[in-house]
C-alpha atoms as a PDB file:
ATOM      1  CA  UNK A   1      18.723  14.578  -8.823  1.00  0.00           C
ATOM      2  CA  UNK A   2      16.265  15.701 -10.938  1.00  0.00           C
ATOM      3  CA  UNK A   3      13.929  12.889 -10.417  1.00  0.00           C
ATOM      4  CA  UNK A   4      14.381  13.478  -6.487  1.00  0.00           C
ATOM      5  CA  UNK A   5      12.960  16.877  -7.062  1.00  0.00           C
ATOM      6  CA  UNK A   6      10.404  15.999  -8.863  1.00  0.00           C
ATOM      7  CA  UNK A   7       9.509  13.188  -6.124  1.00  0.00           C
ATOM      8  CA  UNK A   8       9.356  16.242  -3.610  1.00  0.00           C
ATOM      9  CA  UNK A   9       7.101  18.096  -6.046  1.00  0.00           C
ATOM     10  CA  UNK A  10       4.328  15.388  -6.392  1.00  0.00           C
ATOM     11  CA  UNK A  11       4.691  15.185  -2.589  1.00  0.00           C
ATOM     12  CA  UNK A  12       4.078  18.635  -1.777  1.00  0.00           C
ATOM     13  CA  UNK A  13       1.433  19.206  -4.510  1.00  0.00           C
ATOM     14  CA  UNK A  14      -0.485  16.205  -3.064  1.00  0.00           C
ATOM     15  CA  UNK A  15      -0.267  17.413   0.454  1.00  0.00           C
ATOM     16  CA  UNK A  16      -1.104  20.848  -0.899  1.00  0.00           C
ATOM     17  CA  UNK A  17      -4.340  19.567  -2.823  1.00  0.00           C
ATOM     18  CA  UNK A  18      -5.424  17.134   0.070  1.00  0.00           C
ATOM     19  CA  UNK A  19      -5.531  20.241   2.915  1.00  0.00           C
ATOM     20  CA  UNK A  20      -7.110  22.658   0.432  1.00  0.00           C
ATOM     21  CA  UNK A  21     -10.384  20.777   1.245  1.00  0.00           C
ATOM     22  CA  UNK A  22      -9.372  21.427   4.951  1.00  0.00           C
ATOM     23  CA  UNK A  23      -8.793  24.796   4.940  1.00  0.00           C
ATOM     24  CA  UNK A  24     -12.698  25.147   4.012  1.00  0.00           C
ATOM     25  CA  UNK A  25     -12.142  28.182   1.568  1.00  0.00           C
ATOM     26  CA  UNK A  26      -9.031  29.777   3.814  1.00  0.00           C
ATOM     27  CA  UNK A  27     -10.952  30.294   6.106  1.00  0.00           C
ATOM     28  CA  UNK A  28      -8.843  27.951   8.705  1.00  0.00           C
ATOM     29  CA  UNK A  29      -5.409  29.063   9.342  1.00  0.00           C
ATOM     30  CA  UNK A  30      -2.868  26.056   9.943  1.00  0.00           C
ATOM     31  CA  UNK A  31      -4.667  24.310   6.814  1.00  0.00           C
ATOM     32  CA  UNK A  32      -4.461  27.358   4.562  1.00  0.00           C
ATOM     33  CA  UNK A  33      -0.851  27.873   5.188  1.00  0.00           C
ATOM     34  CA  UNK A  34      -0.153  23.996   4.375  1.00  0.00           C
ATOM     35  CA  UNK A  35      -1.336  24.461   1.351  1.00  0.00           C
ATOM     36  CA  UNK A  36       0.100  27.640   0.459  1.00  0.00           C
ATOM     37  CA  UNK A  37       3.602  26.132   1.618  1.00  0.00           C
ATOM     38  CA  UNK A  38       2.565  23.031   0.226  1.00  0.00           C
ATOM     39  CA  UNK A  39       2.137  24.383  -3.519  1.00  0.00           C
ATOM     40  CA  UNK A  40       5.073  26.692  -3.247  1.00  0.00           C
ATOM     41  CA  UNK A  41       7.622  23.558  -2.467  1.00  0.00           C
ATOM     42  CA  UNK A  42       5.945  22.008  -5.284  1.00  0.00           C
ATOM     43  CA  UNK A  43       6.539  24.373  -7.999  1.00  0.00           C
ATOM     44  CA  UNK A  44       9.426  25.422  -7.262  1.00  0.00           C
ATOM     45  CA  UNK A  45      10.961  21.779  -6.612  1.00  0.00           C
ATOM     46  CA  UNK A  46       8.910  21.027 -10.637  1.00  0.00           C
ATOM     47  CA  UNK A  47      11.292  24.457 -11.716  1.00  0.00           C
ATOM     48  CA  UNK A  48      14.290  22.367 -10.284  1.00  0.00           C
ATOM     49  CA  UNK A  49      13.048  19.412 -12.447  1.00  0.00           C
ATOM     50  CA  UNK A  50      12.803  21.292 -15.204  1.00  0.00           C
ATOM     51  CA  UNK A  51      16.410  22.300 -15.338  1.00  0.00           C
ATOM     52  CA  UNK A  52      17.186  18.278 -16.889  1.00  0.00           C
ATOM     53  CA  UNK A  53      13.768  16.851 -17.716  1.00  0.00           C
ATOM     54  CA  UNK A  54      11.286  18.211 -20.705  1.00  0.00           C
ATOM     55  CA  UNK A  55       8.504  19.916 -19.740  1.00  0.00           C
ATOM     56  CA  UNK A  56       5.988  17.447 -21.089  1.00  0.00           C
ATOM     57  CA  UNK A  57       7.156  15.040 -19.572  1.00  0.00           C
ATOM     58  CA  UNK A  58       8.011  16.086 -16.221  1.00  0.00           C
ATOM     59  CA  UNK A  59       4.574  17.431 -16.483  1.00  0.00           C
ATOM     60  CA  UNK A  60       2.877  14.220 -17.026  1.00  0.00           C
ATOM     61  CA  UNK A  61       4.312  12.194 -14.161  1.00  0.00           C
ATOM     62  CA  UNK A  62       3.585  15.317 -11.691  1.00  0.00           C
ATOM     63  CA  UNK A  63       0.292  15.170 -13.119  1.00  0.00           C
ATOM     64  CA  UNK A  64      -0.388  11.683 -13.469  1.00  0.00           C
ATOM     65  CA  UNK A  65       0.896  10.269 -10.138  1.00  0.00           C
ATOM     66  CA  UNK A  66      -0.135  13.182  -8.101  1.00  0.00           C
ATOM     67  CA  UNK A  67      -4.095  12.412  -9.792  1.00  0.00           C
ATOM     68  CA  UNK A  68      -3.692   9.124  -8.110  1.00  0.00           C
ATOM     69  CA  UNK A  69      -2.530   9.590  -5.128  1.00  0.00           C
ATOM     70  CA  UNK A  70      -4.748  12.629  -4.735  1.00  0.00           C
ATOM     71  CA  UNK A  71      -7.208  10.326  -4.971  1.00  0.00           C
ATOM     72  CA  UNK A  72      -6.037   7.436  -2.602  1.00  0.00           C
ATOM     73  CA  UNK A  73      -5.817  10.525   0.228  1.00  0.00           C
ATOM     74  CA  UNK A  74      -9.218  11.310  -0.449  1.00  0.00           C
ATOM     75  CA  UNK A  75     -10.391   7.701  -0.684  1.00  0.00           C
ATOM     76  CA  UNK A  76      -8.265   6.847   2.950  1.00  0.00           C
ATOM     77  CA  UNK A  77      -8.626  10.055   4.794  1.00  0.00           C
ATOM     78  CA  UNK A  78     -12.047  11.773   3.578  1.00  0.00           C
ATOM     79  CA  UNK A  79     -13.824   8.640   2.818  1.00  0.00           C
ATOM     80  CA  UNK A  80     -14.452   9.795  -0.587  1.00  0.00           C
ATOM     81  CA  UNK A  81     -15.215   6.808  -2.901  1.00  0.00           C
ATOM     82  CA  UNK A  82     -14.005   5.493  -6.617  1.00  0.00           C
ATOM     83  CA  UNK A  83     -15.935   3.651  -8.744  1.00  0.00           C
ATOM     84  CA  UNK A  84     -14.717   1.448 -11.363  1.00  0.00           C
ATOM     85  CA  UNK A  85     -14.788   4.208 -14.189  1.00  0.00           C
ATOM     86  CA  UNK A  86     -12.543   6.383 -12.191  1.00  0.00           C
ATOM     87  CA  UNK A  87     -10.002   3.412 -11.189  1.00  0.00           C
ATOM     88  CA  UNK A  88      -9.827   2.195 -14.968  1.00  0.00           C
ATOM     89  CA  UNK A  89      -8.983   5.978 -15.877  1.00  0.00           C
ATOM     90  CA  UNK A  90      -6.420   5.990 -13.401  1.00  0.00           C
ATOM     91  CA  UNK A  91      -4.722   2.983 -14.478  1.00  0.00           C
ATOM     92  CA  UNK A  92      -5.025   4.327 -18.147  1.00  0.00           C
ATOM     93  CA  UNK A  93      -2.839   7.256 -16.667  1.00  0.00           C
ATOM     94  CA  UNK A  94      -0.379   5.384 -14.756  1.00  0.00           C
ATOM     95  CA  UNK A  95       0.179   3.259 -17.766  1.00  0.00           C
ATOM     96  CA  UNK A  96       0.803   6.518 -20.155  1.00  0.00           C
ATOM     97  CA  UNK A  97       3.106   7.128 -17.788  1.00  0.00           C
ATOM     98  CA  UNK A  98       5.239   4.238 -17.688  1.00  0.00           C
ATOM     99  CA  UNK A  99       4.783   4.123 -21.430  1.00  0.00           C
ATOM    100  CA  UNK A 100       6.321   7.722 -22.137  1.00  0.00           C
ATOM    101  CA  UNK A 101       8.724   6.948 -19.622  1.00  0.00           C
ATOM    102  CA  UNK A 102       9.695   4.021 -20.689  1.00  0.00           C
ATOM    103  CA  UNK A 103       9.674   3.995 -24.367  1.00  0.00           C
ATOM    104  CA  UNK A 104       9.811   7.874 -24.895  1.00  0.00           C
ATOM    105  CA  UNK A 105      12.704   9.105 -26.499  1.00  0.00           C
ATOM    106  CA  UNK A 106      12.421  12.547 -25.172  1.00  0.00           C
ATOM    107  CA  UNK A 107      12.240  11.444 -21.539  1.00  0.00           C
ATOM    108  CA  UNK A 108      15.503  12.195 -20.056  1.00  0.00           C
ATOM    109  CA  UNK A 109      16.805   8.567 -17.877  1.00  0.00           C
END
């Protein structure tokens, strides 16, 4: 269950981060309160995580999947673009990732 939550987390904190641009400063409504909702699901669905998983590493998969797809909303929806530098640093994360994940013995399975 744990895991679940944290899925909802990285969710909401990536639909949080991707209408912060939209709500141009707060200064539009329905985008500032996505966010606002958005971020508020997230933390407190990461607080549920952290009831079973460490902190560093529940941490680092928020983090590190929630950089990338941060960054494929921004590439899709706001036509921002990636250049190889920023796609090999991405990998690097998802790989730490799968690495203290799968070879950590701190990560809770």
């Amino acid at each position: 269950m744990a895991y679940l939550y944290l899925l909802i987390a990285i969710v909401a904190e990536v639909t949080a981060t991707s209408f912060l641009k939209q709500s141009a400063g707060f200064t539009r409504p329905l985008a500032t309160a996505v966010t606002i909702a958005g971020y508020g699901i997230a933390f407190y669905c990461l607080s549920l995580t952290l009831r079973d998983v460490p902190t560093g590493i529940a941490y680092a998969i928020w983090s590190g999947i929630g950089i990338v797809l941060v960054a494929a909303v921004a590439w899709i929806a706001q036509g921002q673009k990636l250049d190889a530098p920023a796609m090999i640093g991405m990998a690097l994360i998802i790989a730490g990732v799968v690495v203290m994940n799968l070879f950590s013995k701190t990560a809770a399975h």
